[in-house]
N, C-alpha and C. Protein backbone atom coordinates (compact mmCIF):
# COMPACT_ATOMS: atom_id res chain seq x y z
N UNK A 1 132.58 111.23 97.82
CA UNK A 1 131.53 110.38 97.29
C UNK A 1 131.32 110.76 95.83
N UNK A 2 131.12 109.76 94.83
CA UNK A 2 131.20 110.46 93.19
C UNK A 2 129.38 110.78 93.48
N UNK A 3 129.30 111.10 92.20
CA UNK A 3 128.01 111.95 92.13
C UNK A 3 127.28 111.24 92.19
N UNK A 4 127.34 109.98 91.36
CA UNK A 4 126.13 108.63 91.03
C UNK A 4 125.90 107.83 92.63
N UNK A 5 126.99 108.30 93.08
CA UNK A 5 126.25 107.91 94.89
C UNK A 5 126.03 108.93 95.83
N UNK A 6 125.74 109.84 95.15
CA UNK A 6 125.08 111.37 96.06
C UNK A 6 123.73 110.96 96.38
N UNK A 7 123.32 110.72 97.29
CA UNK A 7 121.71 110.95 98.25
C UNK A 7 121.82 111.98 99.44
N UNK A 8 120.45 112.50 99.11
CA UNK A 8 120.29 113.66 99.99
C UNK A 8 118.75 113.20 100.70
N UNK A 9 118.12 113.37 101.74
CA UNK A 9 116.70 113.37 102.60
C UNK A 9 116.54 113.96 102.96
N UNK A 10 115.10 114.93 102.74
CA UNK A 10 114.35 115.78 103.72
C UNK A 10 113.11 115.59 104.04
N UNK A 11 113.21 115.80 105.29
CA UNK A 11 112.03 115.57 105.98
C UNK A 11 110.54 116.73 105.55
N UNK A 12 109.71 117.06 105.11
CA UNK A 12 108.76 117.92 104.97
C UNK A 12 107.28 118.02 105.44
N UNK A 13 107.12 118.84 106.34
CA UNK A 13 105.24 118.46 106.52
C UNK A 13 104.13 119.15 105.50
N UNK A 14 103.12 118.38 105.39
CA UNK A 14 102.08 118.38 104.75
C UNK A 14 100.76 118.37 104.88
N UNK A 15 100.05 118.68 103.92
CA UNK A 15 98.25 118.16 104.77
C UNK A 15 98.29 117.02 104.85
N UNK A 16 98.79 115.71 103.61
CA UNK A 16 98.96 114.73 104.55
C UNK A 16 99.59 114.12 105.35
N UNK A 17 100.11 114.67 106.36
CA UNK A 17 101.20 114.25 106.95
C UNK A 17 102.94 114.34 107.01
N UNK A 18 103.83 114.27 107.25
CA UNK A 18 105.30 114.15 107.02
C UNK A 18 105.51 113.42 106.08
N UNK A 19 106.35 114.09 105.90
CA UNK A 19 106.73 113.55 104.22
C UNK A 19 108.32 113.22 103.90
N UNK A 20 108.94 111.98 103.84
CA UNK A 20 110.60 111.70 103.80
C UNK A 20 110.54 111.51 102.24
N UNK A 21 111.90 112.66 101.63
CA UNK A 21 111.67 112.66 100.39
C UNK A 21 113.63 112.14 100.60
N UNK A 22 113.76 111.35 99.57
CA UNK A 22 115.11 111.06 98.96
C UNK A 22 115.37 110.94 97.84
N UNK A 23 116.43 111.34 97.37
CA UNK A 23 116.89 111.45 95.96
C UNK A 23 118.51 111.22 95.97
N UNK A 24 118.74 110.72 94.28
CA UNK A 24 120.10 110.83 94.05
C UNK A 24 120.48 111.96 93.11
N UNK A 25 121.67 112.05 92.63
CA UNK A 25 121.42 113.12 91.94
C UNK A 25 120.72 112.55 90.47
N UNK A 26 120.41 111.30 90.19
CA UNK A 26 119.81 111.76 89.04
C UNK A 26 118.35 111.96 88.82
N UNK A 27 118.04 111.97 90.46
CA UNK A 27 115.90 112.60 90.36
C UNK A 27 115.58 111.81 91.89
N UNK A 28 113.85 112.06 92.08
CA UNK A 28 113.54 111.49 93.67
C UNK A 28 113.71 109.76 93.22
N UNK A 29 113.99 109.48 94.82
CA UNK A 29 114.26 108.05 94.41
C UNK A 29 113.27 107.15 95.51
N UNK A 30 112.57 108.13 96.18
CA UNK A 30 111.05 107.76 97.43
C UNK A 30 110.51 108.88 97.89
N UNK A 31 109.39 108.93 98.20
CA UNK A 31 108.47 109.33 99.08
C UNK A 31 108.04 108.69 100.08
N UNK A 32 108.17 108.92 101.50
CA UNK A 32 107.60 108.38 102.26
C UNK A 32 106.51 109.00 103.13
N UNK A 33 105.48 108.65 103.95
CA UNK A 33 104.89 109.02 104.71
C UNK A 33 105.33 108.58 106.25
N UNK A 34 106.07 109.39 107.01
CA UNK A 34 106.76 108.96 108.39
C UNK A 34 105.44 108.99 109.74
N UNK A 35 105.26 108.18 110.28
CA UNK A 35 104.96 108.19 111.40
C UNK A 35 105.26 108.97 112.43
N UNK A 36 104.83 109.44 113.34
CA UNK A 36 105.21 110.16 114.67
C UNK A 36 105.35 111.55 114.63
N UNK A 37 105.72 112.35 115.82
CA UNK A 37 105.44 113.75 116.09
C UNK A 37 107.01 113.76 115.99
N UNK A 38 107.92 113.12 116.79
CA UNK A 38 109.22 113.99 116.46
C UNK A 38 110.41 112.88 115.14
N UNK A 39 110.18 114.03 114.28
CA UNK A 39 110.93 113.55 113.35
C UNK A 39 112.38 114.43 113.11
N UNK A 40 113.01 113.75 112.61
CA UNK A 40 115.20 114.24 112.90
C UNK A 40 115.02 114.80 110.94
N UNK A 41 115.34 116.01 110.74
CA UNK A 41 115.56 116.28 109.55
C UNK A 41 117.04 116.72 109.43
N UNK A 42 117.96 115.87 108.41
CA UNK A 42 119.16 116.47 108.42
C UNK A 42 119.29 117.89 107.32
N UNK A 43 120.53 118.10 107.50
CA UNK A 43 120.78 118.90 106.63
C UNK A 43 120.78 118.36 105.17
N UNK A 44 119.86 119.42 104.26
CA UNK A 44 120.40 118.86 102.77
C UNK A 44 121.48 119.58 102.10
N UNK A 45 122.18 118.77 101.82
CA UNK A 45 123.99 118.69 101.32
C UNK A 45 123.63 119.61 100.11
N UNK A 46 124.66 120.19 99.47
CA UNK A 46 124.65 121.27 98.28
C UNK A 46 125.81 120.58 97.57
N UNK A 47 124.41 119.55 96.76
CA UNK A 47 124.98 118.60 95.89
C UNK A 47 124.20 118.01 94.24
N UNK A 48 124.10 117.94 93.93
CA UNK A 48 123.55 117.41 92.87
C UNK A 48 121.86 116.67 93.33
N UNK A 49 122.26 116.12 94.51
CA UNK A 49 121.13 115.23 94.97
C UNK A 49 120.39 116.19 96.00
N UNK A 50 121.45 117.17 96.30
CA UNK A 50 119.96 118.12 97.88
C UNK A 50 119.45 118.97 96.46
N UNK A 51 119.93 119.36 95.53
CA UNK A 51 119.17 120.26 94.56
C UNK A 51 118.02 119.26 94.04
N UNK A 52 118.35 118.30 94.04
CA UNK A 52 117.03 117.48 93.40
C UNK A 52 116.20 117.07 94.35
N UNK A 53 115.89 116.67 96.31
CA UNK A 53 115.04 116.71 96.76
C UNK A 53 114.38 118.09 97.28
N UNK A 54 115.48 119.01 96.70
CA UNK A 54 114.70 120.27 97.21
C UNK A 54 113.40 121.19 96.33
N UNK A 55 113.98 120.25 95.26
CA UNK A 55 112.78 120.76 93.78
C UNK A 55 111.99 120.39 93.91
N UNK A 56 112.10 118.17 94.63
CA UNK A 56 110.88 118.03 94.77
C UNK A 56 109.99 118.70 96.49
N UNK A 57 110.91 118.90 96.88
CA UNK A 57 109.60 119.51 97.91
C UNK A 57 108.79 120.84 97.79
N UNK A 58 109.64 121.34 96.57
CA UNK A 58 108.87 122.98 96.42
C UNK A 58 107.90 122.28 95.13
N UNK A 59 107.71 121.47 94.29
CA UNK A 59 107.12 121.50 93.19
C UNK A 59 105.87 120.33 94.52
N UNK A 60 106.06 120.02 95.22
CA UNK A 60 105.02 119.10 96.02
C UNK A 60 104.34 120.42 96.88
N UNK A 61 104.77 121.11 97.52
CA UNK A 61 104.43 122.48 98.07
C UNK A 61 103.44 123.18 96.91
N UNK A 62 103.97 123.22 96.00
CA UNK A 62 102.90 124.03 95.40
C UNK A 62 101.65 122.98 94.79
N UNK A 63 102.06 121.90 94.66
CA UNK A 63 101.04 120.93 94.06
C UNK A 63 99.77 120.99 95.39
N UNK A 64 100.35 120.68 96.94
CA UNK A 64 99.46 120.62 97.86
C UNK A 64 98.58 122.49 98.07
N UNK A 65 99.28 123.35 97.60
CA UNK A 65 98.29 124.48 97.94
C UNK A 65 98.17 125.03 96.26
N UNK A 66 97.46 124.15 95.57
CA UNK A 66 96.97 124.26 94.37
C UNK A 66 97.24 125.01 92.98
N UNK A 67 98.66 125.07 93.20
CA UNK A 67 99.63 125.54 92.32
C UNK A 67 100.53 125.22 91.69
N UNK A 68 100.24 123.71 91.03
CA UNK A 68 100.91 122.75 90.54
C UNK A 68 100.11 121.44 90.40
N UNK A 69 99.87 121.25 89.29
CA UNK A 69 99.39 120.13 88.78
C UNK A 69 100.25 119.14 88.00
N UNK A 70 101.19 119.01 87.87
CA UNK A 70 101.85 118.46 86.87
C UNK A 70 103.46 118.70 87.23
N UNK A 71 104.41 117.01 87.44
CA UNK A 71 105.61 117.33 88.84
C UNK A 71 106.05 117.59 87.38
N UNK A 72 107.58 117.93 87.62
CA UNK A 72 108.52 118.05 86.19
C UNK A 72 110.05 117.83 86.75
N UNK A 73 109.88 117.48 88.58
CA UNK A 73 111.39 117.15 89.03
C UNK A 73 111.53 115.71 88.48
N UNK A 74 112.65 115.53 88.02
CA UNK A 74 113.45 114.03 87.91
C UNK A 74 113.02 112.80 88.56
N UNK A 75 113.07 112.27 88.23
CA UNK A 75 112.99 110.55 89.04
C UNK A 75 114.29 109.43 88.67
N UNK A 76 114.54 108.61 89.79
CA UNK A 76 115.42 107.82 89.77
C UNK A 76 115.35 106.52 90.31
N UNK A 77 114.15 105.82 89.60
CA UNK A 77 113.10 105.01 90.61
C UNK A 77 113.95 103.40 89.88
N UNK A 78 113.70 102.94 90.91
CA UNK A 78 114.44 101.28 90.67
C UNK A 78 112.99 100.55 91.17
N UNK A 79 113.06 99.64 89.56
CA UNK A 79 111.84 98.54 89.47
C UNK A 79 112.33 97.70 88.64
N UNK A 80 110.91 97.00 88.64
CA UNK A 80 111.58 95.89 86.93
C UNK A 80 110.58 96.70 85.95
N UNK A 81 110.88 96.28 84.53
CA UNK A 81 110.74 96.88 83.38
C UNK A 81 108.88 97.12 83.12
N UNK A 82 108.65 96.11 83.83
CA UNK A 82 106.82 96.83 84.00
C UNK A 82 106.47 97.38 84.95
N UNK A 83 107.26 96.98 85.80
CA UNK A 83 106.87 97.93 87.06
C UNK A 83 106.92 99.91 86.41
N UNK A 84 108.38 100.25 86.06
CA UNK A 84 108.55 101.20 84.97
C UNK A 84 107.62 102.10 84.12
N UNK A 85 107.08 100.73 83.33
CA UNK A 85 106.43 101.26 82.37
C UNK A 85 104.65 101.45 83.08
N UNK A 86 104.41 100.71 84.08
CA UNK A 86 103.45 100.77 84.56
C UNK A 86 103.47 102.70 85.07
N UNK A 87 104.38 102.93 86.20
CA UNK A 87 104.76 103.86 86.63
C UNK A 87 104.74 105.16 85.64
N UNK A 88 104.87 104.89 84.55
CA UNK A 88 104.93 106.10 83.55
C UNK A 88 103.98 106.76 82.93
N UNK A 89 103.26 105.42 82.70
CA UNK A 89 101.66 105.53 82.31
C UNK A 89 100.90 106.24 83.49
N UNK A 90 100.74 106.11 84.83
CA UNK A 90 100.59 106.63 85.75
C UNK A 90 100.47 108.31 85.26
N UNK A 91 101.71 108.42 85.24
CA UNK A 91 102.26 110.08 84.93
C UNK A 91 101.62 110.52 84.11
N UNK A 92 100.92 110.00 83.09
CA UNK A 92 99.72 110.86 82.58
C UNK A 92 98.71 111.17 82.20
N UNK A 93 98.18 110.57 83.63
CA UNK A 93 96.86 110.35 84.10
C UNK A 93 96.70 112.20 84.00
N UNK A 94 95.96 112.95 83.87
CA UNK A 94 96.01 114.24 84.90
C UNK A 94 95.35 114.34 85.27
N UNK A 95 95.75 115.53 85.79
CA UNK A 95 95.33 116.00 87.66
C UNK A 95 93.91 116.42 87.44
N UNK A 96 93.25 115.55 88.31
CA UNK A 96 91.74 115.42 88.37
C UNK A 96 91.10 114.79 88.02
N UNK A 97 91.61 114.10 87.44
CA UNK A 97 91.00 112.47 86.23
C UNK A 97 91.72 111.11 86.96
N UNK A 98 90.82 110.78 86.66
CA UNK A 98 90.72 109.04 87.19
C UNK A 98 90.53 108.11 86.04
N UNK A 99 91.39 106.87 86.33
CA UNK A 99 91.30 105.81 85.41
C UNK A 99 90.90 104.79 86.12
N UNK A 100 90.74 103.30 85.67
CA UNK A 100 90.73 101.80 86.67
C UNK A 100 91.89 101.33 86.35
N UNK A 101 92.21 100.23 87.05
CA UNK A 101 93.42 99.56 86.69
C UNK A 101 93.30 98.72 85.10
N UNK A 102 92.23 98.33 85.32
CA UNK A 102 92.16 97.90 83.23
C UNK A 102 92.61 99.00 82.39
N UNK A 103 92.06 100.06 82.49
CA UNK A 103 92.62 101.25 81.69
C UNK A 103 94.31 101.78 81.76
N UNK A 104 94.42 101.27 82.72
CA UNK A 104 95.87 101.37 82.89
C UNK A 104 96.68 100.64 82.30
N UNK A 105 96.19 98.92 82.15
CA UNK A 105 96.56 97.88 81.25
C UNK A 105 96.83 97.95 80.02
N UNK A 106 95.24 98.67 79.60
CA UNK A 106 95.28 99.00 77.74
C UNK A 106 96.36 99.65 78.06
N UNK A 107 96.17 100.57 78.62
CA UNK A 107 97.84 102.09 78.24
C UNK A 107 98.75 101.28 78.08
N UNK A 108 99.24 100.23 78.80
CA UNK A 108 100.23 99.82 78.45
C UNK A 108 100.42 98.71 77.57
N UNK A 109 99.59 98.54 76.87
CA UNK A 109 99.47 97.60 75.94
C UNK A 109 99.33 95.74 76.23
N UNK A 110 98.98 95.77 77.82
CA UNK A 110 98.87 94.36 78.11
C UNK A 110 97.49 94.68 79.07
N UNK A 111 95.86 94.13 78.38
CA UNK A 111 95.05 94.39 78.70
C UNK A 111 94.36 93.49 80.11
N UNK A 112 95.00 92.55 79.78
CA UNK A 112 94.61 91.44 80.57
C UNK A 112 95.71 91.20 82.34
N UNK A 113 96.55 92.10 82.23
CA UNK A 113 97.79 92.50 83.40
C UNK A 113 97.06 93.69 84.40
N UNK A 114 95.35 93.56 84.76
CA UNK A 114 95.21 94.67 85.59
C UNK A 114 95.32 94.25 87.09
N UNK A 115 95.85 93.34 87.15
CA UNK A 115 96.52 92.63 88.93
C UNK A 115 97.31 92.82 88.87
N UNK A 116 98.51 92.96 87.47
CA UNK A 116 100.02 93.00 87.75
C UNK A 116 100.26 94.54 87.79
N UNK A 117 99.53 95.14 87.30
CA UNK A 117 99.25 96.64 87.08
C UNK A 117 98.53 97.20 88.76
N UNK A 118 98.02 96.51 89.04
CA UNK A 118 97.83 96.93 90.90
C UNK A 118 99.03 96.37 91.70
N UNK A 119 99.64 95.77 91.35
CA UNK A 119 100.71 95.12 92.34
C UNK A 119 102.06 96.62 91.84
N UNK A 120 102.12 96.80 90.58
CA UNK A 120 103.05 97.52 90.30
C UNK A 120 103.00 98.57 91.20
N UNK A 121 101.62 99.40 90.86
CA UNK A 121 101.14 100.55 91.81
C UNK A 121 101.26 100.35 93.00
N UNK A 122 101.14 99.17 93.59
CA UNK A 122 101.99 99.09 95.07
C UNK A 122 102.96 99.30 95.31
N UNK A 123 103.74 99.16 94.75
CA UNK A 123 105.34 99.42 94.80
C UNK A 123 106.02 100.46 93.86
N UNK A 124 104.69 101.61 93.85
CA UNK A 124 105.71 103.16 93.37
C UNK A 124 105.99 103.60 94.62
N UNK A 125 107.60 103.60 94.72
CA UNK A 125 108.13 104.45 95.51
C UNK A 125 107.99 105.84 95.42
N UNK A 126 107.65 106.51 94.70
CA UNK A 126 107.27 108.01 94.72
C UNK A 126 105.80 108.04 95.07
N UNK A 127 104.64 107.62 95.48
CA UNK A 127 103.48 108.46 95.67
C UNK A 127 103.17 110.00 95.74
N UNK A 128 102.55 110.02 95.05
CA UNK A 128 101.73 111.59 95.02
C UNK A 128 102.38 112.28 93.30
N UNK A 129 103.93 112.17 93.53
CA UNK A 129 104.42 112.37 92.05
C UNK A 129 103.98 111.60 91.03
N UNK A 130 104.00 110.15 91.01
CA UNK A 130 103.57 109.22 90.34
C UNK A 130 102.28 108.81 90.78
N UNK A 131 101.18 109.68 90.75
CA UNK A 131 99.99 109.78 91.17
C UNK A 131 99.19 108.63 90.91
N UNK A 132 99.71 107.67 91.51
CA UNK A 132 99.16 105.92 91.96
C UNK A 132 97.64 106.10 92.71
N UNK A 133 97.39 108.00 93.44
CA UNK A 133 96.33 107.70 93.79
C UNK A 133 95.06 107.87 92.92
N UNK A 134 95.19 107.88 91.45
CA UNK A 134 94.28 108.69 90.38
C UNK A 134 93.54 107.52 89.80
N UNK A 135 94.15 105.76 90.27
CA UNK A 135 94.10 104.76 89.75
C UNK A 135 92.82 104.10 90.60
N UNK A 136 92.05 103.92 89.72
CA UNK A 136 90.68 103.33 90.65
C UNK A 136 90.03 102.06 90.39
N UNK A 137 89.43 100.98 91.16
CA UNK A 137 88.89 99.85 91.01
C UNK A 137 87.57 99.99 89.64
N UNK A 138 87.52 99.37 89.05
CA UNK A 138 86.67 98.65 87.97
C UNK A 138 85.22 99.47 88.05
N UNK A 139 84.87 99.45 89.37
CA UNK A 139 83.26 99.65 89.59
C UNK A 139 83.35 101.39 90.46
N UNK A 140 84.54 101.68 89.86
CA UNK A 140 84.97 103.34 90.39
C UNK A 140 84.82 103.18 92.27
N UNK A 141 85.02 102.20 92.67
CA UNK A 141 86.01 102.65 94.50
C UNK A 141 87.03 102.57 94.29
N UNK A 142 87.62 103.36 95.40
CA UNK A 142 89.24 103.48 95.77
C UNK A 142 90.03 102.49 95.48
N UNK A 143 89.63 101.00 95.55
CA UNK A 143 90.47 99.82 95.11
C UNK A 143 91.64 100.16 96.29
N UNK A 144 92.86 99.51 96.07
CA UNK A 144 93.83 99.84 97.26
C UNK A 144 94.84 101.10 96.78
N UNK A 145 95.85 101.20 98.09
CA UNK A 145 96.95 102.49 98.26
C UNK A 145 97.68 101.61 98.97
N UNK A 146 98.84 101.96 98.70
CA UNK A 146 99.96 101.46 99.59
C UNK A 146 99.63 102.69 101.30
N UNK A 147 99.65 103.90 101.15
CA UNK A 147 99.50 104.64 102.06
C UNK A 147 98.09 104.78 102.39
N UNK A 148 97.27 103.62 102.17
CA UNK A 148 95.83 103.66 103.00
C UNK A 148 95.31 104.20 102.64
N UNK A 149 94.25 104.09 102.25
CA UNK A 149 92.55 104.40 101.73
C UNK A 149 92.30 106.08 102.06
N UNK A 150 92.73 106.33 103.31
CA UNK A 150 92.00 107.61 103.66
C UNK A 150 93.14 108.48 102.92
N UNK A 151 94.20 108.21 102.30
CA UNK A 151 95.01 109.34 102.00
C UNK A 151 94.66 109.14 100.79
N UNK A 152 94.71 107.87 100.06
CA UNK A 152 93.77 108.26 98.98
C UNK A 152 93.10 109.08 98.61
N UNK A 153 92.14 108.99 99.62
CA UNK A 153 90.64 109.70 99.28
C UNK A 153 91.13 111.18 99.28
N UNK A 154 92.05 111.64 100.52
CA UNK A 154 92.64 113.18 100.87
C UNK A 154 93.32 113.54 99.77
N UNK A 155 94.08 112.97 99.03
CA UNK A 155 94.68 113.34 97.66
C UNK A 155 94.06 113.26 96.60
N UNK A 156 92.62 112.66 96.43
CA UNK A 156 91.91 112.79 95.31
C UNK A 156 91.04 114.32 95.59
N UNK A 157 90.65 114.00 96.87
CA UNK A 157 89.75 115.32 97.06
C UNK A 157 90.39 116.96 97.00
N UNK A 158 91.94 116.92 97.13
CA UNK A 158 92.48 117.70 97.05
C UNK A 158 92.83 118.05 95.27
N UNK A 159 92.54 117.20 94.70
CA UNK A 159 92.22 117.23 93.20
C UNK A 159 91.07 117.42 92.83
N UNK A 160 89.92 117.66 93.62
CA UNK A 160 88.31 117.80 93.32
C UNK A 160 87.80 116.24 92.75
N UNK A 161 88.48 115.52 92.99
CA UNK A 161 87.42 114.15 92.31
C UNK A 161 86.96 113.82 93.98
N UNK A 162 85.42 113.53 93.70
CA UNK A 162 85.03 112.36 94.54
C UNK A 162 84.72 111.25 94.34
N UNK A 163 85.03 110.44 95.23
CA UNK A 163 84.93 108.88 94.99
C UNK A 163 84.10 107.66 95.88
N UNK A 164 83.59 107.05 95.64
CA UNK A 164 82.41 106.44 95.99
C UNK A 164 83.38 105.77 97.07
N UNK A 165 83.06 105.10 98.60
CA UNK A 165 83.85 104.05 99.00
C UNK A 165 84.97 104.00 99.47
């Protein structure tokens, strides 16, 4: 297999839950949150791509027991070009601070795009790295999560913000 089609998956548990991380070798390419008690973890390959989901599960490991604020593993995320740039702006939000989705708009220089700027945030495939949950409705509630409200709230509070709602 050449390198540019190396993917590796590991399965990882968490406070919130199981966690399916995949990557290629050039950074993570999802996060998932898996359902159910028995989950199949394969082996990660000693490849370009198991070195890159294995960074991200130790740099997520230390982020969840408060020793890491800020990811620095790779990404290899497929969107369209605002989705992207939406996603980036994201990244530097920091850890413990909250924005709305308008504020997210200005960042990106299209003020009036804070629906297209929540739709984007629906569709970051990385959650928690691309901390989509730091992004808050207008009148400061949770507004939506692709992974549901209550993990929201569990990943903000695990950042010390509380949030109304």
């Amino acid at each position: 297999m050449s390198k540019s089609n190396e993917v590796a998956t590991m399965v990882m548990s968490s406070p919130v839950g199981m966690l399916r991380l995949t990557a290629s070798a050039r950074g993570v390419k999802s996060i998932e949150v898996i359902k159910g008690s028995r989950v199949a973890n394969a082996t990660v390959p000693r490849n370009g791509a198991g070195a890159i989901v294995r960074q991200a599960e130790k740099e997520l490991r230390e982020y969840f027991s408060g020793r890491r604020q800020k990811f620095t593993v790779k990404l290899d995320l497929d969107g369209t070009e605002f989705q992207r740039t939406a996603w980036e702006a994201m990244r530097r939000i920091p850890f413990g601070s909250t924005i709305s989705y308008g504020e997210q708009a200005k960042a990106i220089g299209k003020p009036k795009a804070f629906r297209a700027v929540g739709s984007a945030n629906g569709r970051n495939p990385v959650p928690i790295i691309v901390p989509c949950h730091r992004v808050l409705a207008s009148d400061g509630s949770l507004g939506g999560y692709s992974l549901g409200l209550s993990m929201k709230r569990r990943l903000l509070a695990l950042e010390g913000v509380s949030v109304a709602g």
